[in-house]
PDB file of N, CA and C in Angstrom:
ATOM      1  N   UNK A   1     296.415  38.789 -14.145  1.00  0.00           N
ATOM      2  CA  UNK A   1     296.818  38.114 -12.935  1.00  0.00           C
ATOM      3  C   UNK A   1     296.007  38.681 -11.780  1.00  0.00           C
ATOM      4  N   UNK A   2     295.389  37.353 -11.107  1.00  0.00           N
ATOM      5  CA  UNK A   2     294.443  38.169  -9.592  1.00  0.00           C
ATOM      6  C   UNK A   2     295.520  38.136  -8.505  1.00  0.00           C
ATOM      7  N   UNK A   3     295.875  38.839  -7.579  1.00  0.00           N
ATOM      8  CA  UNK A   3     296.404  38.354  -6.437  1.00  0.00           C
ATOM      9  C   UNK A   3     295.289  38.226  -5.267  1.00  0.00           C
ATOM     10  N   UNK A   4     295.475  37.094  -4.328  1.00  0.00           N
ATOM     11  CA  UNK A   4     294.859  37.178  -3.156  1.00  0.00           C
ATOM     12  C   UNK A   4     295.646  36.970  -2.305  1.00  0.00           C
ATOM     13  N   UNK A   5     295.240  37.628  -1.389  1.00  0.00           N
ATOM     14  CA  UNK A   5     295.480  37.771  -0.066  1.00  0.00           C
ATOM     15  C   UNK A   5     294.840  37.605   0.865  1.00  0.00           C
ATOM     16  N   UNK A   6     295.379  37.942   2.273  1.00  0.00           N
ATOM     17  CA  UNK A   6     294.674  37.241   3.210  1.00  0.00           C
ATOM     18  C   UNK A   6     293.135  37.802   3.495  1.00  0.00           C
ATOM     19  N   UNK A   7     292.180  38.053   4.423  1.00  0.00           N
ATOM     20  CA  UNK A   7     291.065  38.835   4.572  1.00  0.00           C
ATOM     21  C   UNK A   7     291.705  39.694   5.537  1.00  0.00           C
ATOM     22  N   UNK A   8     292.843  39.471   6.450  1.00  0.00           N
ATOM     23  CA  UNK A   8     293.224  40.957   7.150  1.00  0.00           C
ATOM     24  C   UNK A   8     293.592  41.980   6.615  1.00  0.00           C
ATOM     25  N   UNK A   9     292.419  42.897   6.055  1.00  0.00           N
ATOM     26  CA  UNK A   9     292.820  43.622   4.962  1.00  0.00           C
ATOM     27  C   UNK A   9     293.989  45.180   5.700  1.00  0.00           C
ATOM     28  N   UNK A  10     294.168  45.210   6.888  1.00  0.00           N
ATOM     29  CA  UNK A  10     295.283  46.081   7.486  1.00  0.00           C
ATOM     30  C   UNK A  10     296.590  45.666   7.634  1.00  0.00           C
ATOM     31  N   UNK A  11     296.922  44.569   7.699  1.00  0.00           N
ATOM     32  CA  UNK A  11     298.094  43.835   7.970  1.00  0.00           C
ATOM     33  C   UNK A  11     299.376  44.747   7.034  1.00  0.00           C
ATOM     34  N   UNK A  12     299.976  44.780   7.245  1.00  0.00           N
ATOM     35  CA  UNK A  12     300.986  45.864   7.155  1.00  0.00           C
ATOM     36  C   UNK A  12     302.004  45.551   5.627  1.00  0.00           C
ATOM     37  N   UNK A  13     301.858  43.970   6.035  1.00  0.00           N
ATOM     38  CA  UNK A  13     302.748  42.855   4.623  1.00  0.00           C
ATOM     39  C   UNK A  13     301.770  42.865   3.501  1.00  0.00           C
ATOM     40  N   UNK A  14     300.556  43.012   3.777  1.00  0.00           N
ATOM     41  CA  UNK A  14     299.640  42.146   2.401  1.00  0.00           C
ATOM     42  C   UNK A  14     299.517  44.246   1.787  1.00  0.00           C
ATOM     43  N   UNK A  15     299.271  45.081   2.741  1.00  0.00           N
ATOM     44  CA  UNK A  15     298.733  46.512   2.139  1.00  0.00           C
ATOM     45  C   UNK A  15     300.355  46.718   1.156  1.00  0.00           C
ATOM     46  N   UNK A  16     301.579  46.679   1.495  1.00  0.00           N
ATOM     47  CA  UNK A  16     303.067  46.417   1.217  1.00  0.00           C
ATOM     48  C   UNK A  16     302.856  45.730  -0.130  1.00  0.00           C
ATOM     49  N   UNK A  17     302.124  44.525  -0.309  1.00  0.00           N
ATOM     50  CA  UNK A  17     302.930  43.722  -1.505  1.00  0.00           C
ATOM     51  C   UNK A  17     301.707  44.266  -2.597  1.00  0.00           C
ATOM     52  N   UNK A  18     300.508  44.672  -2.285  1.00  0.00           N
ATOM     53  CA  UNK A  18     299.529  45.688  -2.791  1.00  0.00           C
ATOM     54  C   UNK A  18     300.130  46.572  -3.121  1.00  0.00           C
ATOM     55  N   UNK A  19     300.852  47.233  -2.668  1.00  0.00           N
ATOM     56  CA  UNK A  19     301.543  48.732  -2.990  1.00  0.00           C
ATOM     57  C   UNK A  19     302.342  48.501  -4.180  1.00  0.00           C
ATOM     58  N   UNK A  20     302.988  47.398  -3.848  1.00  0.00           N
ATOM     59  CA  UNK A  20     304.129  46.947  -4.905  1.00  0.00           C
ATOM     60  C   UNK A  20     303.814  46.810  -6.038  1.00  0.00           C
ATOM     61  N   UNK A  21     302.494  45.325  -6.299  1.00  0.00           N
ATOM     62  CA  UNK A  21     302.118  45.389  -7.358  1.00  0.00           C
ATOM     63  C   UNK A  21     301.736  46.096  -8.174  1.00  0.00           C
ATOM     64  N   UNK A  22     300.847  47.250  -7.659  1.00  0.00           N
ATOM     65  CA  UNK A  22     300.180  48.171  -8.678  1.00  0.00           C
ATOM     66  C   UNK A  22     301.090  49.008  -8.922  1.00  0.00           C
ATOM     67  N   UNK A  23     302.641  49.378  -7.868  1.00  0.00           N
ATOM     68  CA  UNK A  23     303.659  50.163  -8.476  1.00  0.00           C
ATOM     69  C   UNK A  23     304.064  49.480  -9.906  1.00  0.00           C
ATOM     70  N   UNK A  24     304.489  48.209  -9.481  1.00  0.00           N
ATOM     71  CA  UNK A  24     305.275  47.653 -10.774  1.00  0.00           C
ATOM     72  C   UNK A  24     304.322  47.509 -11.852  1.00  0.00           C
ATOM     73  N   UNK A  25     303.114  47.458 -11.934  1.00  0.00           N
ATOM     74  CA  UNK A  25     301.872  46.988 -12.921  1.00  0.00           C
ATOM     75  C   UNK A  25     301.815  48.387 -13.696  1.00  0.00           C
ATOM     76  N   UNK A  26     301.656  50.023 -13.060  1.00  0.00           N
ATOM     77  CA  UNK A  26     302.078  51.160 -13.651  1.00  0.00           C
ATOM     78  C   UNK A  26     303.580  51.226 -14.301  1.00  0.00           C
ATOM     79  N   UNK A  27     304.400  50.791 -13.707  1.00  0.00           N
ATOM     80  CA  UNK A  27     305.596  50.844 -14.869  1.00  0.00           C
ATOM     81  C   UNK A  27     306.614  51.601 -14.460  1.00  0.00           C
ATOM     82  N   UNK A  28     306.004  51.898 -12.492  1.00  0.00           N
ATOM     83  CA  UNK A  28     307.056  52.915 -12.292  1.00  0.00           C
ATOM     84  C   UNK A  28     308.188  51.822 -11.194  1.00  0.00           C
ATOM     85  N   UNK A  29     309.615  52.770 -11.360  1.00  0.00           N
ATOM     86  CA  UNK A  29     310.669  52.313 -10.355  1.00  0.00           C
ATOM     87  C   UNK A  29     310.437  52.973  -9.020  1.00  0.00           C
ATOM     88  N   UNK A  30     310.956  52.316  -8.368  1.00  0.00           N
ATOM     89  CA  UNK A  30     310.800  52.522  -6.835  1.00  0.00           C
ATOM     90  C   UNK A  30     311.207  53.687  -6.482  1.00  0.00           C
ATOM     91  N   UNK A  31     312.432  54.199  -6.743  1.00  0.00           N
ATOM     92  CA  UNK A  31     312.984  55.702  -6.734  1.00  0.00           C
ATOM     93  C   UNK A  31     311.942  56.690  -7.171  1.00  0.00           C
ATOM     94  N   UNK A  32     311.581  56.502  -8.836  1.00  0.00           N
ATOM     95  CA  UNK A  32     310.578  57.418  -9.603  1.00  0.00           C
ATOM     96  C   UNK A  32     309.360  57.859  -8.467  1.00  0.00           C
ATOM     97  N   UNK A  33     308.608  56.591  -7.954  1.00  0.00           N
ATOM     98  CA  UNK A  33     307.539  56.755  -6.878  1.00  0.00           C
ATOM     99  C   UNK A  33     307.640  57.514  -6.043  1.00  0.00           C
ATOM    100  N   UNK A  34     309.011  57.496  -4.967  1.00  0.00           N
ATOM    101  CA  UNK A  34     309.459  57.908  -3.959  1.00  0.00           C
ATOM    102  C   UNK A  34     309.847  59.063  -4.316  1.00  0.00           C
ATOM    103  N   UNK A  35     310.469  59.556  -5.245  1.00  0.00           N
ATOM    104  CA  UNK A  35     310.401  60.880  -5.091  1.00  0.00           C
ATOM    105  C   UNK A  35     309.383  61.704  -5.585  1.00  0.00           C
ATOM    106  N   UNK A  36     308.736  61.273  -6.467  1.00  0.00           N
ATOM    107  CA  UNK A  36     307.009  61.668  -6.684  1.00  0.00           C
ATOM    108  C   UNK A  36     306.443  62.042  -5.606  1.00  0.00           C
ATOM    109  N   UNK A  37     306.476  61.296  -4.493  1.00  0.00           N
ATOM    110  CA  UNK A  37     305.453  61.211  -3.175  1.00  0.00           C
ATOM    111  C   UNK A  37     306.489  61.894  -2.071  1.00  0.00           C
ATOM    112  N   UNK A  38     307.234  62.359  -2.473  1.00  0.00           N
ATOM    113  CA  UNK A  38     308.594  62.662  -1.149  1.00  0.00           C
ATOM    114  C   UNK A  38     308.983  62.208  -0.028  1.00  0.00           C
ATOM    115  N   UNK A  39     309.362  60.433  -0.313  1.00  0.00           N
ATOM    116  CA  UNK A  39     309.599  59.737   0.538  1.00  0.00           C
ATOM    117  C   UNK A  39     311.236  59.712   0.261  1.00  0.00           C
ATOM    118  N   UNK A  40     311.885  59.025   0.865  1.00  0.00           N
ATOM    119  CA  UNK A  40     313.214  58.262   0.973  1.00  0.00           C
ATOM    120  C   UNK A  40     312.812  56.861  -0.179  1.00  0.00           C
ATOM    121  N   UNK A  41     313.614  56.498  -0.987  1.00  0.00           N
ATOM    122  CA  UNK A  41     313.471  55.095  -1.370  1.00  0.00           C
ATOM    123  C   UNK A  41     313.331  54.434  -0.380  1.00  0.00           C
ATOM    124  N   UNK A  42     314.530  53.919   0.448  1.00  0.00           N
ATOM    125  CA  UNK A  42     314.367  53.496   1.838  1.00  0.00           C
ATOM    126  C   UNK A  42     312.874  53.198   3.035  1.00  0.00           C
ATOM    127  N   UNK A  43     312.589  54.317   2.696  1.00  0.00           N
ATOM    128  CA  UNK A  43     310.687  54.478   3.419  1.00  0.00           C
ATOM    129  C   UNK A  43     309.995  53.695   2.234  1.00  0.00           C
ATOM    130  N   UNK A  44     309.741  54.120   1.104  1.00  0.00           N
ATOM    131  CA  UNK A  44     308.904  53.625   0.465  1.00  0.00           C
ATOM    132  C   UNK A  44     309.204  51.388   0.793  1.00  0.00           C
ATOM    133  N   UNK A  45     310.420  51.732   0.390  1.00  0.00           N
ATOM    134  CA  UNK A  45     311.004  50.050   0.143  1.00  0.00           C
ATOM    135  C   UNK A  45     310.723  49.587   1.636  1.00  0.00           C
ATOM    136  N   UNK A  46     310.302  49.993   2.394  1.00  0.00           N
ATOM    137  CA  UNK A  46     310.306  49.498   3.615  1.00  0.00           C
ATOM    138  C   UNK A  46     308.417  49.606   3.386  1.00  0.00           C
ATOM    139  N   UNK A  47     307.889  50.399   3.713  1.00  0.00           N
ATOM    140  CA  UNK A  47     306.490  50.384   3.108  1.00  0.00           C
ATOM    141  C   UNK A  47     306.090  49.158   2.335  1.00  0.00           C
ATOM    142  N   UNK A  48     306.367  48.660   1.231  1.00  0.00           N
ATOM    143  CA  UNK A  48     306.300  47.598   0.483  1.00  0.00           C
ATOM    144  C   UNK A  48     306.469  46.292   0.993  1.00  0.00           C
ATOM    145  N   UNK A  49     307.496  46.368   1.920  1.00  0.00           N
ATOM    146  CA  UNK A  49     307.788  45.275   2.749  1.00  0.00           C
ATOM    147  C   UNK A  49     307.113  45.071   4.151  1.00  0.00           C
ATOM    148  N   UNK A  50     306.181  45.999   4.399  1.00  0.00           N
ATOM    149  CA  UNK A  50     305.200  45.614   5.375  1.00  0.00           C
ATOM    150  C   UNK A  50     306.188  46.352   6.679  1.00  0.00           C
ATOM    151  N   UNK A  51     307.011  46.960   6.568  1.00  0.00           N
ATOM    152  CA  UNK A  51     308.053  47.082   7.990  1.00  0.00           C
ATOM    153  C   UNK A  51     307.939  48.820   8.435  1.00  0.00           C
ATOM    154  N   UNK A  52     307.247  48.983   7.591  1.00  0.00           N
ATOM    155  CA  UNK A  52     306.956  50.924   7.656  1.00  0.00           C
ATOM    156  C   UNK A  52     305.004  51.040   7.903  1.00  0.00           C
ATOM    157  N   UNK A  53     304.575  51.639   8.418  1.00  0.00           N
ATOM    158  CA  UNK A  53     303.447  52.302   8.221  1.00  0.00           C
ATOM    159  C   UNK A  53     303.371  53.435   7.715  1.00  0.00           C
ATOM    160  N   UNK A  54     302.393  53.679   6.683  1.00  0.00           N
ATOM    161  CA  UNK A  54     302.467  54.922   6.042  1.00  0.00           C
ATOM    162  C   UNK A  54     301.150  55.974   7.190  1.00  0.00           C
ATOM    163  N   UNK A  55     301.542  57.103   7.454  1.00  0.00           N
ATOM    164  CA  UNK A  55     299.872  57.938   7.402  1.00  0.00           C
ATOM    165  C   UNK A  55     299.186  57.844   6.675  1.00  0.00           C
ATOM    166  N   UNK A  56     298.439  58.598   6.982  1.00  0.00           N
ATOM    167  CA  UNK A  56     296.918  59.306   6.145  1.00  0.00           C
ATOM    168  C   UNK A  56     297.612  59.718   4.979  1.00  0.00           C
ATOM    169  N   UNK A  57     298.082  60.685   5.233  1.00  0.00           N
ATOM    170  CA  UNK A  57     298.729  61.684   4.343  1.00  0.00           C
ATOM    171  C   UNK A  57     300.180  61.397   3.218  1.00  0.00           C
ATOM    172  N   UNK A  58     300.729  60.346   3.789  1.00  0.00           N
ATOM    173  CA  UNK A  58     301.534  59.541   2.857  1.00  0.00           C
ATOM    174  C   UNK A  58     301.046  58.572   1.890  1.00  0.00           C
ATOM    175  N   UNK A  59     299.896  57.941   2.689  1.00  0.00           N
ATOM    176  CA  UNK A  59     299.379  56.839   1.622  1.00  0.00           C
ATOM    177  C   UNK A  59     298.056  57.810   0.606  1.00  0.00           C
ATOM    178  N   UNK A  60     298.102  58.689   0.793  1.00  0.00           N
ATOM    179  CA  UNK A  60     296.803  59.382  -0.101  1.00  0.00           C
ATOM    180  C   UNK A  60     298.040  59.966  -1.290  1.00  0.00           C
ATOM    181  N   UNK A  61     299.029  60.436  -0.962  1.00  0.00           N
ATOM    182  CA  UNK A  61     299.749  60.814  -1.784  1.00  0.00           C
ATOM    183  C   UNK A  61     299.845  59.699  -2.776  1.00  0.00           C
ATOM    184  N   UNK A  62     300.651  57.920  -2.072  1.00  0.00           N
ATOM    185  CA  UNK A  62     301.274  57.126  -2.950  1.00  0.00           C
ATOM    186  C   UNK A  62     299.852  56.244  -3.850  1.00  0.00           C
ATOM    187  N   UNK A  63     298.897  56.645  -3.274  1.00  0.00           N
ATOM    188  CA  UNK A  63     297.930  56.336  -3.695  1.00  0.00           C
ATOM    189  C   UNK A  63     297.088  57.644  -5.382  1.00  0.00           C
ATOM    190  N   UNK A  64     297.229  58.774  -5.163  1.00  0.00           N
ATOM    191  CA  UNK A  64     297.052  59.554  -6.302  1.00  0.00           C
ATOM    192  C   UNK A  64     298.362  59.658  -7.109  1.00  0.00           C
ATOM    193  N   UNK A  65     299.252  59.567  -6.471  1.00  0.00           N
ATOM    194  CA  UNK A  65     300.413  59.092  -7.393  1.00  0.00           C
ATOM    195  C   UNK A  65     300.242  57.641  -8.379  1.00  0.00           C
ATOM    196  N   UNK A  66     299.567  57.095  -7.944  1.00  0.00           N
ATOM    197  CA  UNK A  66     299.653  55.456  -8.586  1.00  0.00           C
ATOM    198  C   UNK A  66     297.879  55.638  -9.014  1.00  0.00           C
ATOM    199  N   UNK A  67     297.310  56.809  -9.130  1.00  0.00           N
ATOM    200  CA  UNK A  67     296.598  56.695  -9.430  1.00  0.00           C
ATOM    201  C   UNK A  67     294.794  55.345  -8.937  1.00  0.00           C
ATOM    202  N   UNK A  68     294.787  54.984  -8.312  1.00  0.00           N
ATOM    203  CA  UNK A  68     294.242  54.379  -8.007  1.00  0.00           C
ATOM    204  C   UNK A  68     293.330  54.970  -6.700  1.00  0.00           C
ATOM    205  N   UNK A  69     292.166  54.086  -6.243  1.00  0.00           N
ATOM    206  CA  UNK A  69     291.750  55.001  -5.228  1.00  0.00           C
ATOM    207  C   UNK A  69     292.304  53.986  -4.224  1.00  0.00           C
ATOM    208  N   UNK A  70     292.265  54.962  -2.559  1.00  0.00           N
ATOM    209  CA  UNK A  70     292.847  54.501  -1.428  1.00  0.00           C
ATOM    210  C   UNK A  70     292.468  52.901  -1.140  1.00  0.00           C
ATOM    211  N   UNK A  71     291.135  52.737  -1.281  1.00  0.00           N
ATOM    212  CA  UNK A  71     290.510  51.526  -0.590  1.00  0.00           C
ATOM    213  C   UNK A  71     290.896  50.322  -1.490  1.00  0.00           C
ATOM    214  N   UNK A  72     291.786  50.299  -2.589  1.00  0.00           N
ATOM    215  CA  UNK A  72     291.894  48.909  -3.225  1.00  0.00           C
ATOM    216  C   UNK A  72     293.414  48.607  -2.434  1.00  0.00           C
ATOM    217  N   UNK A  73     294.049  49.264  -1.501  1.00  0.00           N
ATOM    218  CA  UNK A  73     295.078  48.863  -0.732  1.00  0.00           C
ATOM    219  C   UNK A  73     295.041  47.636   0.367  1.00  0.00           C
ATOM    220  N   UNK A  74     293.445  48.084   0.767  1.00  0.00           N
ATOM    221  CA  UNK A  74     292.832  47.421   1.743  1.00  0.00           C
ATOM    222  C   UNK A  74     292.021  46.066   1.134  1.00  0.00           C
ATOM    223  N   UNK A  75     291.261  46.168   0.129  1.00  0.00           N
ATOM    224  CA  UNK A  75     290.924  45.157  -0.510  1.00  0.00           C
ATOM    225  C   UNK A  75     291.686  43.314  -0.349  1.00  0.00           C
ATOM    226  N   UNK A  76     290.901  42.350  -0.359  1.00  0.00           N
ATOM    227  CA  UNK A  76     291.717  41.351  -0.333  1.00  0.00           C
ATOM    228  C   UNK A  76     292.258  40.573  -1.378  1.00  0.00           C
ATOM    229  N   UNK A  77     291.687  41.192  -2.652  1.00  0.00           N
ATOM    230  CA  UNK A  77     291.705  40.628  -3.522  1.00  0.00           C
ATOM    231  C   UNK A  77     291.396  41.719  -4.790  1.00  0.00           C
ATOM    232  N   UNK A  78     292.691  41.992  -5.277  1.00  0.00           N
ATOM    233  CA  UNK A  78     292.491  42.641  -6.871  1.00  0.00           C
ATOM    234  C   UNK A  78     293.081  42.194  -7.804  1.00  0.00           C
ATOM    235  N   UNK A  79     292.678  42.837  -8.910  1.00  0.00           N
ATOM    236  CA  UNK A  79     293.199  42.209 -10.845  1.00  0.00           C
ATOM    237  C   UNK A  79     294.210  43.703 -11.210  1.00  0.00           C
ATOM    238  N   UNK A  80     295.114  43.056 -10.794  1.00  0.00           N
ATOM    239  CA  UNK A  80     296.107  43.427 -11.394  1.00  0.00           C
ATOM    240  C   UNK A  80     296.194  43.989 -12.785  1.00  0.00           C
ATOM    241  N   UNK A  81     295.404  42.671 -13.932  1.00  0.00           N
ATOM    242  CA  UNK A  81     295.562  42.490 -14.990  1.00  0.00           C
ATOM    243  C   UNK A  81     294.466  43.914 -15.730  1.00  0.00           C
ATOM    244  N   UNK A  82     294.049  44.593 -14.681  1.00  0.00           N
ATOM    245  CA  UNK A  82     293.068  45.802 -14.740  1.00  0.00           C
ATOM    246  C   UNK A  82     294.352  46.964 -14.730  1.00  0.00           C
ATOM    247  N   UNK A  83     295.024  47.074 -14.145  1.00  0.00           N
ATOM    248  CA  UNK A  83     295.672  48.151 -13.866  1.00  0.00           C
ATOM    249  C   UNK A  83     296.467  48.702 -15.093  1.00  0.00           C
ATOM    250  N   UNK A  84     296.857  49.535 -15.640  1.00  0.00           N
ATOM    251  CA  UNK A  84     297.532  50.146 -17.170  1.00  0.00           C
ATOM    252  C   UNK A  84     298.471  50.426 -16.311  1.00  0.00           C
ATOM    253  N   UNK A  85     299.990  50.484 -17.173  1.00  0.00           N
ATOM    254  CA  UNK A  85     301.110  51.212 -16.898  1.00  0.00           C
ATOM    255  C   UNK A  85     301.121  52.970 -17.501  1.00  0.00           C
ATOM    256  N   UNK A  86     301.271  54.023 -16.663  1.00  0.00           N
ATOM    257  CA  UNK A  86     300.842  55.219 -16.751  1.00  0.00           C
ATOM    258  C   UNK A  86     301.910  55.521 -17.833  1.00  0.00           C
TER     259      UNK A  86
END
């Protein structure tokens, strides 16, 4: 599965439903993530939903946590169907 999205690759909703997918495409629950990365579920689930901004330093975490590198967050367009469940 490709998802696309818009070309505003900062927009807060599209980096959110990015986050999501490659969470759920690894195999992890939202809790599992969040406390991996030492967020609140709450933060993360808000993150996902475009209604949180992460830092530097939060998204490098949820990002080596999920294994992936930083810049496919930003991307407008990835394959999902690439990603393994860890």
């Amino acid at each position: 599965m490709i998802i696309s999205l818009p070309p505003v690759n900062t927009d807060l909703e599209a980096v959110g439903r990015r986050l999501r997918a490659i969470r759920e495409a690894r195999g992890l629950g939202l809790q599992q993530l969040a406390d991996e990365i030492r967020l609140s579920q709450a933060e993360l689930s808000m993150a996902e939903h475009g209604r949180r901004r992460l830092d530097s330093a939060q998204l490098h975490a949820l990002t080596t946590a999920l294994h992936v590198s930083p810049r496919i967050v930003f991307e407008t367009t990835i394959d999902i169907s690439r990603i393994r469940p860890l």
